[in-house]
Protein backbone atom coordinates (compact mmCIF):
# COMPACT_ATOMS: atom_id res chain seq x y z
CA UNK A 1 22.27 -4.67 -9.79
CA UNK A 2 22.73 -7.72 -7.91
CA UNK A 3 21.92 -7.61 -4.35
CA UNK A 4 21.03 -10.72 -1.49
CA UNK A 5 18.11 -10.80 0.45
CA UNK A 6 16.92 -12.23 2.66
CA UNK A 7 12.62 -12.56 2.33
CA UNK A 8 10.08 -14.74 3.57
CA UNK A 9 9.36 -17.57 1.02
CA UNK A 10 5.85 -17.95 1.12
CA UNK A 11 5.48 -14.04 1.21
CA UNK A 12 7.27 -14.19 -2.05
CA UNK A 13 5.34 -17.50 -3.52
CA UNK A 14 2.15 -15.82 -3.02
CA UNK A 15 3.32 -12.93 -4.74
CA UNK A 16 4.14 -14.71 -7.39
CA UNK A 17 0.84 -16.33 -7.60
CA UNK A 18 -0.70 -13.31 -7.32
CA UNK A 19 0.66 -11.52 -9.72
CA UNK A 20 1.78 -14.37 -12.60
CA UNK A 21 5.33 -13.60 -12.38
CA UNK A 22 7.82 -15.74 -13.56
CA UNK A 23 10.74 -15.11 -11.37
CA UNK A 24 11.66 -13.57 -8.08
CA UNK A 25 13.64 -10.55 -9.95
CA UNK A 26 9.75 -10.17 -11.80
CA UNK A 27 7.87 -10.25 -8.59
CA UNK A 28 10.25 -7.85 -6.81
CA UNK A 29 10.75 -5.55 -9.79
CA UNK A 30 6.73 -5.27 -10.19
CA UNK A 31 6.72 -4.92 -6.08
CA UNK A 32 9.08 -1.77 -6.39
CA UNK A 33 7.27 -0.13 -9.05
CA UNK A 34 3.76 -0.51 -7.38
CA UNK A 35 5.45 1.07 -4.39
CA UNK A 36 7.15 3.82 -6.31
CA UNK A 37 3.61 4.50 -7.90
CA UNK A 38 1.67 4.21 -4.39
CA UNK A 39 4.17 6.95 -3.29
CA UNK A 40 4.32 9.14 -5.83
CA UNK A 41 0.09 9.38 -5.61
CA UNK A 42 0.33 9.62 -2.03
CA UNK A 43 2.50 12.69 -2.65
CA UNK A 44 0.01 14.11 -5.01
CA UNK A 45 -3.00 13.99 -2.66
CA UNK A 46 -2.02 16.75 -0.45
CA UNK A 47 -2.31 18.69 -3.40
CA UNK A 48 -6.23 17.61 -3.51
CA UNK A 49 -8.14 21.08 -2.95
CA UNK A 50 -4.81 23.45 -3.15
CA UNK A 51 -5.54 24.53 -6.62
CA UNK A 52 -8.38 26.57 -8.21
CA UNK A 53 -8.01 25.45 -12.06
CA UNK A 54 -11.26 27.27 -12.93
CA UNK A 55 -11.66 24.62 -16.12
CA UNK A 56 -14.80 24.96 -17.94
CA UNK A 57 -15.13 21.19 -19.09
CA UNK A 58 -18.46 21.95 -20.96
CA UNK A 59 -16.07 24.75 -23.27
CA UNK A 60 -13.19 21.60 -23.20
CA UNK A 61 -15.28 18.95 -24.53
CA UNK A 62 -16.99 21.44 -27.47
CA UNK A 63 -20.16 21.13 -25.73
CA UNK A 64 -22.78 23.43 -26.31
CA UNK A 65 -23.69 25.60 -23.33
């Protein structure tokens, strides 16, 4: 999808830099999936105490109890 906008140069430079892209469409494509990751764990941490999985990881891992 082509789209136009309109970013701060030396925000995007530094990005670039940062991250050893190649392009601007690199640098803003790995930008958008870093957010849509962020997001998607931020949406899983309310979850963080909610369930009691009762896993016995000594019975998982063939450990002898």
């Amino acid at each position: 999808m082509r789209t136009t906008l309109d970013l701060p140069e030396d925000l995007i430079e530094e990005a670039m830099r940062l991250t050893h892209a190649d392009t601007k469409t690199d640098v803003i494509k790995i930008a958008l999936e870093n957010l849509v990751q962020k997001e998607k764990i931020k949406g899983l941490k309310k979850y963080f105490g909610k369930a009691d999985l009762d896993i016995d990881l000594d019975r998982i891992r063939d450990r002898p109890t």
